[in-house]
PDB file of N, CA and C in Angstrom:
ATOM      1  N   UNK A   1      -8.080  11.314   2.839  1.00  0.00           N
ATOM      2  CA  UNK A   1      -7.083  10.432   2.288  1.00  0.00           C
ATOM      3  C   UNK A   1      -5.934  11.249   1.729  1.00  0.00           C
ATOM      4  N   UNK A   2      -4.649  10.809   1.823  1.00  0.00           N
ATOM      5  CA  UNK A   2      -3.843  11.533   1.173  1.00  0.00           C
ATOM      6  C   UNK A   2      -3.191  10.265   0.224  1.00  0.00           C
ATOM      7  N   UNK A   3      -2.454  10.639  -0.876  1.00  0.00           N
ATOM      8  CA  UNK A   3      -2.043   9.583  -1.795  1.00  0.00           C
ATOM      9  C   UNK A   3      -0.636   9.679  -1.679  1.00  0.00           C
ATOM     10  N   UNK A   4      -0.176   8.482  -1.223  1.00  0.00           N
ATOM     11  CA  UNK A   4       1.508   8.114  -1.703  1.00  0.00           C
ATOM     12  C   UNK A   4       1.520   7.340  -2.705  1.00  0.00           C
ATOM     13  N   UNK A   5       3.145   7.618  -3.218  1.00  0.00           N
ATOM     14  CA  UNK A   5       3.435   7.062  -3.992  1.00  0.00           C
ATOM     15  C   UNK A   5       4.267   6.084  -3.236  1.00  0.00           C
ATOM     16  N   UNK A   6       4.324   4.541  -4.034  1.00  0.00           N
ATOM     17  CA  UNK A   6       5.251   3.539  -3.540  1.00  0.00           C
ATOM     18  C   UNK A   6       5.550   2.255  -4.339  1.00  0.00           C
ATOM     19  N   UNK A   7       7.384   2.605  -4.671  1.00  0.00           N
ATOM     20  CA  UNK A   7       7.593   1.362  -5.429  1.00  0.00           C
ATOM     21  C   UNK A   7       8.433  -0.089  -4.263  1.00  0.00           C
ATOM     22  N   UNK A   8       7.736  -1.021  -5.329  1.00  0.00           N
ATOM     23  CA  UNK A   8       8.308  -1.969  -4.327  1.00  0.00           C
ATOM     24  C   UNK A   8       8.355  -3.344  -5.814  1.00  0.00           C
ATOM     25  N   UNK A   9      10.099  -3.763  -4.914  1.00  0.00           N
ATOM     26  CA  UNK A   9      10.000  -5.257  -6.084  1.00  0.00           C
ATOM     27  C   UNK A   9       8.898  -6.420  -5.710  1.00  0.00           C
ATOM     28  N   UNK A  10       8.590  -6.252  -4.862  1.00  0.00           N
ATOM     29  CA  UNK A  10       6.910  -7.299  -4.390  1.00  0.00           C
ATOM     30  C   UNK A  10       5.520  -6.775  -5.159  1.00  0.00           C
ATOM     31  N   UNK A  11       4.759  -7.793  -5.305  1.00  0.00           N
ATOM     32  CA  UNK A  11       3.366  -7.631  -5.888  1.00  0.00           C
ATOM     33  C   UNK A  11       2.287  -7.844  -4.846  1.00  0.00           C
ATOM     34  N   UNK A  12       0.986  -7.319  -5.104  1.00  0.00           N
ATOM     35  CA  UNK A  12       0.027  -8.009  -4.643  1.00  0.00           C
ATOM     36  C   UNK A  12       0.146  -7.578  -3.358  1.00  0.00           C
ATOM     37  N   UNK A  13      -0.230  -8.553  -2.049  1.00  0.00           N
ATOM     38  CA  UNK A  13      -0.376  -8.297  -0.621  1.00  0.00           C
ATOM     39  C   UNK A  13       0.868  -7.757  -0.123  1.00  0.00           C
ATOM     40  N   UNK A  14       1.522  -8.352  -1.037  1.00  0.00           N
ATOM     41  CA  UNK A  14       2.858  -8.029   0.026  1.00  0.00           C
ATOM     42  C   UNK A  14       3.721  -6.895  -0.204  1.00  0.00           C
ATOM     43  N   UNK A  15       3.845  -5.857  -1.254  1.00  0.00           N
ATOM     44  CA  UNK A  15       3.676  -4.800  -1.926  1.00  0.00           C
ATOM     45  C   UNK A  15       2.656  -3.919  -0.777  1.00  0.00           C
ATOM     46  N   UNK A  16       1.574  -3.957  -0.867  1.00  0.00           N
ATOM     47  CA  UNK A  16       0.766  -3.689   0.068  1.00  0.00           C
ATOM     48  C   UNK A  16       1.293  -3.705   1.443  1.00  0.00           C
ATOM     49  N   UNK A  17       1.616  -4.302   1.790  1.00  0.00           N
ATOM     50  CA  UNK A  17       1.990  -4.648   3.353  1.00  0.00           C
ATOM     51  C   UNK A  17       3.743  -3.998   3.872  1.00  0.00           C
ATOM     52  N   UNK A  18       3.747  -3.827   2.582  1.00  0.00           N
ATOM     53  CA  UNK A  18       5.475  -3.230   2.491  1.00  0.00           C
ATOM     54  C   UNK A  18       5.036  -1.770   3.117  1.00  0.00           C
ATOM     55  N   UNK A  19       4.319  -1.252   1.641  1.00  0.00           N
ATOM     56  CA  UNK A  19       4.243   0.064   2.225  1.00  0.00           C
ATOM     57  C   UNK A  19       3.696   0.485   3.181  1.00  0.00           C
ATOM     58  N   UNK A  20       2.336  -0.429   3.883  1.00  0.00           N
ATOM     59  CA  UNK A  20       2.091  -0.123   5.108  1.00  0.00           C
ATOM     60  C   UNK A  20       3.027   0.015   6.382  1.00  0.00           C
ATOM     61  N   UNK A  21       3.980  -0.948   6.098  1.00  0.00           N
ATOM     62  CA  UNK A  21       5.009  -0.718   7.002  1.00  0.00           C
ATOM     63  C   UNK A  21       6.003   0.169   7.074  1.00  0.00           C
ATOM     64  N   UNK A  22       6.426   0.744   5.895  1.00  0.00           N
ATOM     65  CA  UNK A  22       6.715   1.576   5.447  1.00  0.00           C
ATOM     66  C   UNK A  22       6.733   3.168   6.201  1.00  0.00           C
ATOM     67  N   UNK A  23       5.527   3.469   6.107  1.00  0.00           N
ATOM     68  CA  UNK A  23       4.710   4.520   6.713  1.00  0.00           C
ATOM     69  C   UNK A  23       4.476   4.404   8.067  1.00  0.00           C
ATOM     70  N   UNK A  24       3.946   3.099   8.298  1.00  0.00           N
ATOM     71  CA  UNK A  24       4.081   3.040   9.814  1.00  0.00           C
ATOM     72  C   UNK A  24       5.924   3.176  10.589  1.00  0.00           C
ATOM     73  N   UNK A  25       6.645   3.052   9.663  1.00  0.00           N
ATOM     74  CA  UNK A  25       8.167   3.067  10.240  1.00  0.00           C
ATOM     75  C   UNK A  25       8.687   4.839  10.572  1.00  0.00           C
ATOM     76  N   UNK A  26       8.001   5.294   9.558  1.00  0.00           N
ATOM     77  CA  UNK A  26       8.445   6.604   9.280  1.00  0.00           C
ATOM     78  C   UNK A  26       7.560   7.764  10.055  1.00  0.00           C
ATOM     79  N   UNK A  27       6.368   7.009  11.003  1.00  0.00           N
ATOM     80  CA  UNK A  27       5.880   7.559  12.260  1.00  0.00           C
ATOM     81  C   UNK A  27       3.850   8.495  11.318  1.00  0.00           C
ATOM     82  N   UNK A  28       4.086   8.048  10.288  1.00  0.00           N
ATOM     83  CA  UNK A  28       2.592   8.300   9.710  1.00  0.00           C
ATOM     84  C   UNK A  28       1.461   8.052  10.036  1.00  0.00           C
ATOM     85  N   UNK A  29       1.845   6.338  10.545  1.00  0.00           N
ATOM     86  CA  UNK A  29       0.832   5.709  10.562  1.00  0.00           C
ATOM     87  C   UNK A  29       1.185   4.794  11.936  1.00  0.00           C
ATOM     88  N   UNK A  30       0.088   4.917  13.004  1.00  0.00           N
ATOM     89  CA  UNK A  30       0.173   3.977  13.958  1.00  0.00           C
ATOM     90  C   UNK A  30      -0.424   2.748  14.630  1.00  0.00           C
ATOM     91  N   UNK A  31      -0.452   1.636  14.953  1.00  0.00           N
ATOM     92  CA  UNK A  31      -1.274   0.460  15.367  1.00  0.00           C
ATOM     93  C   UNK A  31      -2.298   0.610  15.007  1.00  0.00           C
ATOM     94  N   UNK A  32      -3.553   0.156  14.649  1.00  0.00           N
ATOM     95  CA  UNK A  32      -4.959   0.378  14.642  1.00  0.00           C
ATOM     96  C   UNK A  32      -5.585   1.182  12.992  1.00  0.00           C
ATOM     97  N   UNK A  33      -4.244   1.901  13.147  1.00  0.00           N
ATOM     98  CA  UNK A  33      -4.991   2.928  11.617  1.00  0.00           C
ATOM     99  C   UNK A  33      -5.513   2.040  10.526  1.00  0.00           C
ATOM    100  N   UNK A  34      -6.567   2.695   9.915  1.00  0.00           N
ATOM    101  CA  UNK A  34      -6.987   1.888   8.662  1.00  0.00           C
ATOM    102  C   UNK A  34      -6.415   2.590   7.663  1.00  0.00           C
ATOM    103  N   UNK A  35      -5.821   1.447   6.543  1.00  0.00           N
ATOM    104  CA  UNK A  35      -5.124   2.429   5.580  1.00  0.00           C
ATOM    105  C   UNK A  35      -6.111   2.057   3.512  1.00  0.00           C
ATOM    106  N   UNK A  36      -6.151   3.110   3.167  1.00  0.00           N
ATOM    107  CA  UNK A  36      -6.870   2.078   1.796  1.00  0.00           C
ATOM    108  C   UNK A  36      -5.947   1.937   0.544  1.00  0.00           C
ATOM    109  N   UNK A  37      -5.196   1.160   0.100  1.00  0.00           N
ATOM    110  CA  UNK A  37      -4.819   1.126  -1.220  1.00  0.00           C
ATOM    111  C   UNK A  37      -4.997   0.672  -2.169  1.00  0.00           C
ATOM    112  N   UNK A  38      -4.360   1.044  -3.419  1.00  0.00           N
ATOM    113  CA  UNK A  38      -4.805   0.694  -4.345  1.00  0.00           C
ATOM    114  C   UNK A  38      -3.699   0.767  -5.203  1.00  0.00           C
ATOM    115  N   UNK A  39      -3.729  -0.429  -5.666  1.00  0.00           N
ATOM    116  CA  UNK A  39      -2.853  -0.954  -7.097  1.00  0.00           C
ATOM    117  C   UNK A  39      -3.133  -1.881  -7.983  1.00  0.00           C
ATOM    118  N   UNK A  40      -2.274  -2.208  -8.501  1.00  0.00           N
ATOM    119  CA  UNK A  40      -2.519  -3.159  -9.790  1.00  0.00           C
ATOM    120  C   UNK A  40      -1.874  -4.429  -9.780  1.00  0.00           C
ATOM    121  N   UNK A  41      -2.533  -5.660 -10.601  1.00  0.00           N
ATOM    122  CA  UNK A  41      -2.191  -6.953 -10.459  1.00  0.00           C
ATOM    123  C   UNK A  41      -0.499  -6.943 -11.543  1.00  0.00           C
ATOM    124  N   UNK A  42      -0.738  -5.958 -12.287  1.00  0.00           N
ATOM    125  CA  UNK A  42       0.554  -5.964 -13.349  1.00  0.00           C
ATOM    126  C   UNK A  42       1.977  -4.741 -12.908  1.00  0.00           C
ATOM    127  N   UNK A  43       2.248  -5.186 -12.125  1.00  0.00           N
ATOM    128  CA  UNK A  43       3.527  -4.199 -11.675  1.00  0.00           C
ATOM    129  C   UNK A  43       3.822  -3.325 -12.834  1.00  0.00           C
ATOM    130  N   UNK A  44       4.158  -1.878 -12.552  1.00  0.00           N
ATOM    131  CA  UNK A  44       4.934  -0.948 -13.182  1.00  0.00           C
ATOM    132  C   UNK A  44       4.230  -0.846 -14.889  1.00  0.00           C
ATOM    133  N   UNK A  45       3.162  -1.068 -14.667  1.00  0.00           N
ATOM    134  CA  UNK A  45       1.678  -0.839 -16.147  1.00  0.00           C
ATOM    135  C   UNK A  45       1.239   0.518 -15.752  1.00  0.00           C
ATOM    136  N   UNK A  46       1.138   1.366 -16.004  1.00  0.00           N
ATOM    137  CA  UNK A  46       0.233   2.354 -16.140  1.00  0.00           C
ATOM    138  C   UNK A  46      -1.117   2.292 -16.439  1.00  0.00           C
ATOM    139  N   UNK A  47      -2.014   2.472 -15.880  1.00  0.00           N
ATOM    140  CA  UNK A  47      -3.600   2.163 -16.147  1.00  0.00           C
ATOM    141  C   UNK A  47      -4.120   0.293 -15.740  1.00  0.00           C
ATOM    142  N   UNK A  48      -2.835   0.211 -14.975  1.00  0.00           N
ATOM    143  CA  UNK A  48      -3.810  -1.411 -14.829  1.00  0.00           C
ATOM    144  C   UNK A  48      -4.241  -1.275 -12.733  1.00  0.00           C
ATOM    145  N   UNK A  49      -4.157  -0.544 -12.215  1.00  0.00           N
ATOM    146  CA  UNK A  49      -4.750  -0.556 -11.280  1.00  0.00           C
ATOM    147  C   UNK A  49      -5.903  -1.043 -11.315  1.00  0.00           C
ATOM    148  N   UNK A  50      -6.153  -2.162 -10.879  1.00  0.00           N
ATOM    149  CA  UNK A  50      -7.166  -3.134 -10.552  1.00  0.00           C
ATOM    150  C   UNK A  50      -7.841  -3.745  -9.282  1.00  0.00           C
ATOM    151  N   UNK A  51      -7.073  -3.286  -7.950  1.00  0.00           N
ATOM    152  CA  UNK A  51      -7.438  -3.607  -6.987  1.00  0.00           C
ATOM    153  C   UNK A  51      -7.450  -2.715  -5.541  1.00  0.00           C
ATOM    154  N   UNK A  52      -8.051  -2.315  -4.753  1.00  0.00           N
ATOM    155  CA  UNK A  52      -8.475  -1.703  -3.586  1.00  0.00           C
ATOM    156  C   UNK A  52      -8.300  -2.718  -2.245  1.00  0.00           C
ATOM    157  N   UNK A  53      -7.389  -2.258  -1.130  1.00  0.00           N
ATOM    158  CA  UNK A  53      -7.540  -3.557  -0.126  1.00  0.00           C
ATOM    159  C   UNK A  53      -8.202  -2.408   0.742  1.00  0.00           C
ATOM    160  N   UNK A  54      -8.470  -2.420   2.229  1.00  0.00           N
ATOM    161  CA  UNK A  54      -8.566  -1.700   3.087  1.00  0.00           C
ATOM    162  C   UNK A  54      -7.710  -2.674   4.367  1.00  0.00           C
ATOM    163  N   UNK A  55      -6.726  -2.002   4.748  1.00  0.00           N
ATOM    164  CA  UNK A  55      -5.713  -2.885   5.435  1.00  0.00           C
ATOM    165  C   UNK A  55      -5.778  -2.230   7.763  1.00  0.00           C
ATOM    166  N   UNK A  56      -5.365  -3.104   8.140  1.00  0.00           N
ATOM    167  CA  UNK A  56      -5.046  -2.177   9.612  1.00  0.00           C
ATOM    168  C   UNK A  56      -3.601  -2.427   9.741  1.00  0.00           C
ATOM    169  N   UNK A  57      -3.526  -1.082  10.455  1.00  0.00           N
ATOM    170  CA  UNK A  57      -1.537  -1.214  10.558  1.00  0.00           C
ATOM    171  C   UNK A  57      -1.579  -2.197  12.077  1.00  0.00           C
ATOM    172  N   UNK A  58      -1.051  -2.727  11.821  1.00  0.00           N
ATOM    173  CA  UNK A  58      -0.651  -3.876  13.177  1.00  0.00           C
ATOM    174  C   UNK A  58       0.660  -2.651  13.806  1.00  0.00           C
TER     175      UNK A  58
END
């Protein structure tokens, strides 16, 4: 695993789905890859990371 960092004005899935695309734009990540992240339900909190998805890059 390697860890990025990524801000985004979206929460939740779609925050998530940003940066997957994100990465997949910038040639990281391609069709099929499984990606795992992890953030928090409270945007821009320090220590509230609360959630893990495991996503596939379409």
């Amino acid at each position: 695993m390697t860890p990025v960092f990524f801000d985004s004005q979206n929460d939740g899935v779609a925050a998530a789905h940003d940066a997957v695309n994100l990465l997949r734009d910038k040639g990281y990540l391609v069709s099929g890859d499984l990606v795992v992240v992890t953030q928090g339900d409270v945007m821009s909190t320090i220590g509230s990371t609360n959630t893990t998805r495991i996503l596939t890059v379409e």
